[in-house]
N, C-alpha and C. Protein backbone atom coordinates (compact mmCIF):
# COMPACT_ATOMS: atom_id res chain seq x y z
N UNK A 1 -14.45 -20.76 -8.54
CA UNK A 1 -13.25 -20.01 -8.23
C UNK A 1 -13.27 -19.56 -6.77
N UNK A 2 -11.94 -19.33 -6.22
CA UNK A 2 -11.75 -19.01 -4.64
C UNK A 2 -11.20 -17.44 -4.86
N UNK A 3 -12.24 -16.34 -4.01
CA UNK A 3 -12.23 -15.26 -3.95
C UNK A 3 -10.65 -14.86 -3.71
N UNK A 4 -10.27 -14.07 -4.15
CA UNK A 4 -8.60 -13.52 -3.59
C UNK A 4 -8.72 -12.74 -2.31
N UNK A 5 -8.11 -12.96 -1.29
CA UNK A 5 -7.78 -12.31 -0.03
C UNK A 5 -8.20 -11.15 -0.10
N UNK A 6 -7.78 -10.84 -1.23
CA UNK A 6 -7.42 -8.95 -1.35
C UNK A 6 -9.23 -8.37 -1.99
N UNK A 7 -9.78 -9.43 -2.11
CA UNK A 7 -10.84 -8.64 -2.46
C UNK A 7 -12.19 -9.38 -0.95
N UNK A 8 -11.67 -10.14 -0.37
CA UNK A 8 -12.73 -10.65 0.76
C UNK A 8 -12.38 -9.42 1.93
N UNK A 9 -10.70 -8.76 1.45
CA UNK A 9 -10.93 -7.67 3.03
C UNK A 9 -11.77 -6.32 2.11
N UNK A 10 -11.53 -6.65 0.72
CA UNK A 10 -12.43 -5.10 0.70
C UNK A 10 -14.17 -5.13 0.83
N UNK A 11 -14.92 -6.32 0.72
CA UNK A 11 -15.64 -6.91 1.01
C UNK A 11 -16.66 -6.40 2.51
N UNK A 12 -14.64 -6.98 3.45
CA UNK A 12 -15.06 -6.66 5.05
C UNK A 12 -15.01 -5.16 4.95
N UNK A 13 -14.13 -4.52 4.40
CA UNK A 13 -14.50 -3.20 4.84
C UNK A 13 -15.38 -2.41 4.51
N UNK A 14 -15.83 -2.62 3.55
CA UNK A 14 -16.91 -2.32 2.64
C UNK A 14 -18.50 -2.27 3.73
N UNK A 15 -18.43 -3.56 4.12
CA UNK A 15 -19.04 -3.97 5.41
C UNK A 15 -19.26 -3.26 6.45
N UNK A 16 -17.96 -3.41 7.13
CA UNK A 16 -17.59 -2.32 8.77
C UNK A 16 -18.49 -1.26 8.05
N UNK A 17 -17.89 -0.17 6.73
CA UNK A 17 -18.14 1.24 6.19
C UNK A 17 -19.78 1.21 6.61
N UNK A 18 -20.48 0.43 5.97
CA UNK A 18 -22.36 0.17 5.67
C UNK A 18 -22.78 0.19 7.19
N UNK A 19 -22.11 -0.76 8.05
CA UNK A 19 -22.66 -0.89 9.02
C UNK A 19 -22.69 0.26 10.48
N UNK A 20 -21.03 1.29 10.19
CA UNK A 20 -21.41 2.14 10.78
C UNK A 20 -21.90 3.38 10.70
N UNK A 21 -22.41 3.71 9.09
CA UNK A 21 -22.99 4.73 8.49
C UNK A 21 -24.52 4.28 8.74
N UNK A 22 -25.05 3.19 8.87
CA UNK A 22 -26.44 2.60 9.52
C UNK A 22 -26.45 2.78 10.73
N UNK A 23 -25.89 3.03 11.79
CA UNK A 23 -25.56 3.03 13.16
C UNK A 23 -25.87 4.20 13.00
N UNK A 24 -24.88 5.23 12.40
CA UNK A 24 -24.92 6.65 13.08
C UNK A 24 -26.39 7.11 12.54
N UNK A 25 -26.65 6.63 11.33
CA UNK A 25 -28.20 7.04 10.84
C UNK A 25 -29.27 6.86 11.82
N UNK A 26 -29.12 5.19 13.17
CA UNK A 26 -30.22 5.36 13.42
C UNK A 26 -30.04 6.24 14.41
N UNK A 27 -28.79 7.06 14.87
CA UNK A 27 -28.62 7.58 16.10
C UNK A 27 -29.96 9.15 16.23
N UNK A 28 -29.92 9.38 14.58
CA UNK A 28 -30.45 10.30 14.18
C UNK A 28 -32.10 10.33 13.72
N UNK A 29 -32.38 8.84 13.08
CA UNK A 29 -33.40 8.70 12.35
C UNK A 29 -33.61 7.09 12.64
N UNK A 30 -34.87 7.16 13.54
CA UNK A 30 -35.23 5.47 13.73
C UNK A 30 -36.29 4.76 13.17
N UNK A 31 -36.22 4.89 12.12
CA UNK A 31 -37.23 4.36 10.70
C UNK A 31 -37.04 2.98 10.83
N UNK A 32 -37.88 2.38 10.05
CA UNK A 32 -37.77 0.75 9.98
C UNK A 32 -37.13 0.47 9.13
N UNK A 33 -36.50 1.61 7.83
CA UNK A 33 -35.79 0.93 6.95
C UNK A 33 -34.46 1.41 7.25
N UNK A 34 -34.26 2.15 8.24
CA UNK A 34 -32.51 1.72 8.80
C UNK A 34 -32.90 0.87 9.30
N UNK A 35 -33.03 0.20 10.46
CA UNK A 35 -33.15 -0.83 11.11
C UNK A 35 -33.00 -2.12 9.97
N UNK A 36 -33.68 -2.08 9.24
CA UNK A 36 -34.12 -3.26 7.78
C UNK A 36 -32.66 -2.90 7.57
N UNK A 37 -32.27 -2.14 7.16
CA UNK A 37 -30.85 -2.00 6.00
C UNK A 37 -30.16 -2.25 7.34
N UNK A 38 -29.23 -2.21 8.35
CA UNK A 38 -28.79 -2.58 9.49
C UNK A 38 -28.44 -3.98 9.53
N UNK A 39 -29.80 -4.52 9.69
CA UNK A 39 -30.08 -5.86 10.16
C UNK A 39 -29.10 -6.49 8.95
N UNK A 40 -29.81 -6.25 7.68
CA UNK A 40 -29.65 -7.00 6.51
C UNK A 40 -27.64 -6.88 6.36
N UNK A 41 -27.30 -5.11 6.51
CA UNK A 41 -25.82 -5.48 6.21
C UNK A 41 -24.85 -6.54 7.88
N UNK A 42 -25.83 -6.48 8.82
CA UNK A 42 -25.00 -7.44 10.23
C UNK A 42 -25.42 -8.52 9.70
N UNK A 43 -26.50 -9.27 8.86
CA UNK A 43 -26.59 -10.84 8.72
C UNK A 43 -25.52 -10.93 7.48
N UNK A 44 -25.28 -10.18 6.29
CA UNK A 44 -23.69 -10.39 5.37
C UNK A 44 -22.84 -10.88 6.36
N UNK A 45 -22.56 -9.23 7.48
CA UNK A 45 -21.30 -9.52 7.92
C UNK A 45 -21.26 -10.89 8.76
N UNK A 46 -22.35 -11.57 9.45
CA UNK A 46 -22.05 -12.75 10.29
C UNK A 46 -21.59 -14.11 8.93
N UNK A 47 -22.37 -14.11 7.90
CA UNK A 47 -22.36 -15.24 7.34
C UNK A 47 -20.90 -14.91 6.15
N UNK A 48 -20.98 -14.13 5.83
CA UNK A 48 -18.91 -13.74 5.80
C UNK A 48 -17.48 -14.09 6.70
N UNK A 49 -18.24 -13.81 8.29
CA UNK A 49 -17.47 -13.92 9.06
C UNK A 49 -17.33 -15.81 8.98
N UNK A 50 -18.13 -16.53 9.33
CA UNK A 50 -18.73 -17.67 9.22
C UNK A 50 -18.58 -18.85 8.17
N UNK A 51 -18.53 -18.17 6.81
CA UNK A 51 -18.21 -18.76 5.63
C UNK A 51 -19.52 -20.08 5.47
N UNK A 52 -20.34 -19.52 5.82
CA UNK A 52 -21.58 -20.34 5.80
C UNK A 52 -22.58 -19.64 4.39
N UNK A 53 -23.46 -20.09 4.36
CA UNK A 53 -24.70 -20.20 3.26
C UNK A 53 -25.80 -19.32 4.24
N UNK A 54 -26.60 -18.33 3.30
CA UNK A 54 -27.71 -17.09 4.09
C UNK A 54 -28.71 -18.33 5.13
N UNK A 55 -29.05 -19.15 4.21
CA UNK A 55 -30.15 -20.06 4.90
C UNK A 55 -29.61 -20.58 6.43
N UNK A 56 -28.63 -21.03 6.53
CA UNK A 56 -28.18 -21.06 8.12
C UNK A 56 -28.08 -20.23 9.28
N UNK A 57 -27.90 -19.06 8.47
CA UNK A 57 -27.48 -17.88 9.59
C UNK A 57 -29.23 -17.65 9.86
N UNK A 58 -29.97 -17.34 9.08
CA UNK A 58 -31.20 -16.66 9.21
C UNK A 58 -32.03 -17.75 9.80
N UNK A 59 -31.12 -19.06 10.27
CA UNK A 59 -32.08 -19.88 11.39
C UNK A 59 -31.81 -19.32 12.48
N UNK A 60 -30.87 -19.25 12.89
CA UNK A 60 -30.67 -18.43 14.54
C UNK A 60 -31.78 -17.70 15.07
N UNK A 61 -32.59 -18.05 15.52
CA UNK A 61 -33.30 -17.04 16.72
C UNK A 61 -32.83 -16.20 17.77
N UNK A 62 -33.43 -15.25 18.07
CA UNK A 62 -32.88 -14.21 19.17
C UNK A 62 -32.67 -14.93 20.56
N UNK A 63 -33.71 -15.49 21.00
CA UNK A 63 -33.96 -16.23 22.37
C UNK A 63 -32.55 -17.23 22.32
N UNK A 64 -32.62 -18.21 20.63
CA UNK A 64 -31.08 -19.21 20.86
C UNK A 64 -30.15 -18.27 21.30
N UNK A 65 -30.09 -17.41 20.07
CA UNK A 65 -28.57 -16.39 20.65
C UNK A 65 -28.18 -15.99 22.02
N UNK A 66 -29.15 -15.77 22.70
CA UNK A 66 -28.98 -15.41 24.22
C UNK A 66 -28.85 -16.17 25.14
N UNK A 67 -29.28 -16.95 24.95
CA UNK A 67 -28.86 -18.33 25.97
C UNK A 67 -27.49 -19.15 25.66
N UNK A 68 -26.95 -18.84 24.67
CA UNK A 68 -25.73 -19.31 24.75
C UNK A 68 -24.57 -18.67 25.71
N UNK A 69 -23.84 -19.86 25.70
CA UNK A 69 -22.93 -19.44 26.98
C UNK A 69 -21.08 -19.53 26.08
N UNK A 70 -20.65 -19.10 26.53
CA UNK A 70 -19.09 -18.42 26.25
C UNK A 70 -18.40 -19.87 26.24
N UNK A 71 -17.40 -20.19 25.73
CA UNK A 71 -16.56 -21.47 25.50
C UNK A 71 -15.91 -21.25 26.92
N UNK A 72 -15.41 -21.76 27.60
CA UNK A 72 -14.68 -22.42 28.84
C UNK A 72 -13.58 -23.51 28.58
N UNK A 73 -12.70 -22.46 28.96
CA UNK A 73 -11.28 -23.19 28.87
C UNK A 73 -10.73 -23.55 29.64
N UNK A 74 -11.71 -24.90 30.18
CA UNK A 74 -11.63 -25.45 31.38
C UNK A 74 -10.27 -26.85 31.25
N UNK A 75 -10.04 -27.40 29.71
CA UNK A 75 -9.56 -28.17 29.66
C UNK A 75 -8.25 -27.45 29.86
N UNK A 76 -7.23 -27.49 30.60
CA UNK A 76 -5.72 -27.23 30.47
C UNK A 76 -4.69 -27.53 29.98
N UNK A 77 -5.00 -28.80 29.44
CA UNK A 77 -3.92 -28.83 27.80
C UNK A 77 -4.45 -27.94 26.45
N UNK A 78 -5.54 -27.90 26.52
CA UNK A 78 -5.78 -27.23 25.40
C UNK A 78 -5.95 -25.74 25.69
N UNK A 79 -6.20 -25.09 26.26
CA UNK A 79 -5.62 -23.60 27.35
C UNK A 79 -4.15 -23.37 26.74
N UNK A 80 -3.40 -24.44 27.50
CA UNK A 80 -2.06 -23.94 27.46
C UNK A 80 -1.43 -24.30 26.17
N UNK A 81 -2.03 -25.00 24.98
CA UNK A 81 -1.71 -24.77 23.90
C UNK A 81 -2.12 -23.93 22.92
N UNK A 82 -2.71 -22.91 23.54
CA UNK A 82 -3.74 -21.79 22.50
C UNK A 82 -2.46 -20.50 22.67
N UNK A 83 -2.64 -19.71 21.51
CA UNK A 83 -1.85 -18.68 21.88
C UNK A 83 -2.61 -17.50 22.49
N UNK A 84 -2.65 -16.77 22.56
CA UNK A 84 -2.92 -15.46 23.74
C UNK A 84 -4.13 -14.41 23.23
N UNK A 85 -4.11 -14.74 21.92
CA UNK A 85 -4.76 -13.99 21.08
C UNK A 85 -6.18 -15.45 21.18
N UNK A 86 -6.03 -16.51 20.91
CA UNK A 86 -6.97 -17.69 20.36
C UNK A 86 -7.61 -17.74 21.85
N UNK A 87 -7.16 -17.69 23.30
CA UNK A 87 -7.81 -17.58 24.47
C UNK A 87 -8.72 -16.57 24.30
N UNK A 88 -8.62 -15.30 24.22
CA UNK A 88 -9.51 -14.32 23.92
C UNK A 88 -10.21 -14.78 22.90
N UNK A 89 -9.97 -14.78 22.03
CA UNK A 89 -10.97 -15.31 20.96
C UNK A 89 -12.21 -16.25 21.63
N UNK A 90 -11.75 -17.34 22.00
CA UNK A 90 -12.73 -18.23 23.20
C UNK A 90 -13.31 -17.75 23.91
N UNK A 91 -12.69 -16.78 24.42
CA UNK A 91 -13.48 -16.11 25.65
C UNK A 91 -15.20 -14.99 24.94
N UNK A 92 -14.27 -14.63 23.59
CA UNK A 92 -15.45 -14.04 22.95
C UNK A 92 -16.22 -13.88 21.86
N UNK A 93 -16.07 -15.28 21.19
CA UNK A 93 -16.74 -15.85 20.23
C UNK A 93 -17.64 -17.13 20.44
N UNK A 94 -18.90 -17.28 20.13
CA UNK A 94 -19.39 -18.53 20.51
C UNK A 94 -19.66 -19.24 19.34
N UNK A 95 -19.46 -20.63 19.71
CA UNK A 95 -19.54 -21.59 18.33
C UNK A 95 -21.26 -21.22 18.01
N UNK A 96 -21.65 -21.43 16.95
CA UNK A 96 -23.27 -22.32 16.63
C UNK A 96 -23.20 -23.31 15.96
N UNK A 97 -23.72 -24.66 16.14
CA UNK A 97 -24.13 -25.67 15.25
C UNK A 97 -25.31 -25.81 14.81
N UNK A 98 -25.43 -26.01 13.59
CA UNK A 98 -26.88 -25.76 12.77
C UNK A 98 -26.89 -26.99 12.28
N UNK A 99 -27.95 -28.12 12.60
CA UNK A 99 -27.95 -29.45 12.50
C UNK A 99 -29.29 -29.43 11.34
N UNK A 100 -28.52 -30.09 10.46
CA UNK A 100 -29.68 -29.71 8.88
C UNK A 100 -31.10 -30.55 8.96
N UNK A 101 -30.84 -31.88 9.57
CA UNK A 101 -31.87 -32.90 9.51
C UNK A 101 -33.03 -32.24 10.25
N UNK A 102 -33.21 -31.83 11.51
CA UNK A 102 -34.46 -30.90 12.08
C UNK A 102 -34.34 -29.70 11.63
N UNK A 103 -33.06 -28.43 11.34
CA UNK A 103 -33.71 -27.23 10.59
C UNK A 103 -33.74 -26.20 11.84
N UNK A 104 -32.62 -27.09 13.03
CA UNK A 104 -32.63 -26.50 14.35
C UNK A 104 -31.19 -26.36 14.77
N UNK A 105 -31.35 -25.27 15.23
CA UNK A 105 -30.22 -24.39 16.06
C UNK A 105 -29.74 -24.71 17.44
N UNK A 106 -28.29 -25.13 17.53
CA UNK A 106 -28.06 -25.50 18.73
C UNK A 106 -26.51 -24.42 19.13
N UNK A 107 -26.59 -23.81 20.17
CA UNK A 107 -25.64 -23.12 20.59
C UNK A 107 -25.05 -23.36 21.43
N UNK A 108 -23.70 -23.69 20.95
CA UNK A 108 -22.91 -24.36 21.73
C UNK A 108 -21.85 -23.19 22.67
């Protein structure tokens, strides 16, 4: 069965709620099990956001993540066919491809 809309945003908000009641906790208290509970509700929210499987997301390494670089909307037909909102988006979302045969992370 395909989740209903109406229950994937309560899901997300449910989400946002966990993740900034973990925030303000560690503002106060920097234990390893906020940090642990933190971590654990930002890897939901990426592989939600993502619509991917836990095992993909939890390949990403820190070092991959950082070396990736921002999409470039260098091509100008495809620029000027994005709407205004999808440019930004580009500007601040980065793809990842997770190539199954090596079990390796490539950031595109």
């Amino acid at each position: 069965m395909i989740p209903l809309t109406s229950d994937i945003q309560k899901l997300n908000q449910y989400i946002a709620a966990e993740s900034k009641k973990w925030q303000a906790q560690l503002e106060s208290d920097t234990d390893a099990e906020c940090w642990q509970t933190l971590a654990g509700v930002t890897l939901v929210s990426i592989i939600l956001f993502n619509r991917r499987r836990a095992g993909e997301t939890e390949r990403l390494l820190l070092h991959e993540d950082n070396k990736r670089s921002t999409y470039n909307l260098s091509v100008k037909d495809i620029a000027d066919s994005l709407l205004e909102v999808e440019r930004v988006l580009c500007q601040t979302i980065s793809r990842v491809q997770i190539t199954r045969s090596h079990g390796s992370v490539r950031v595109l």
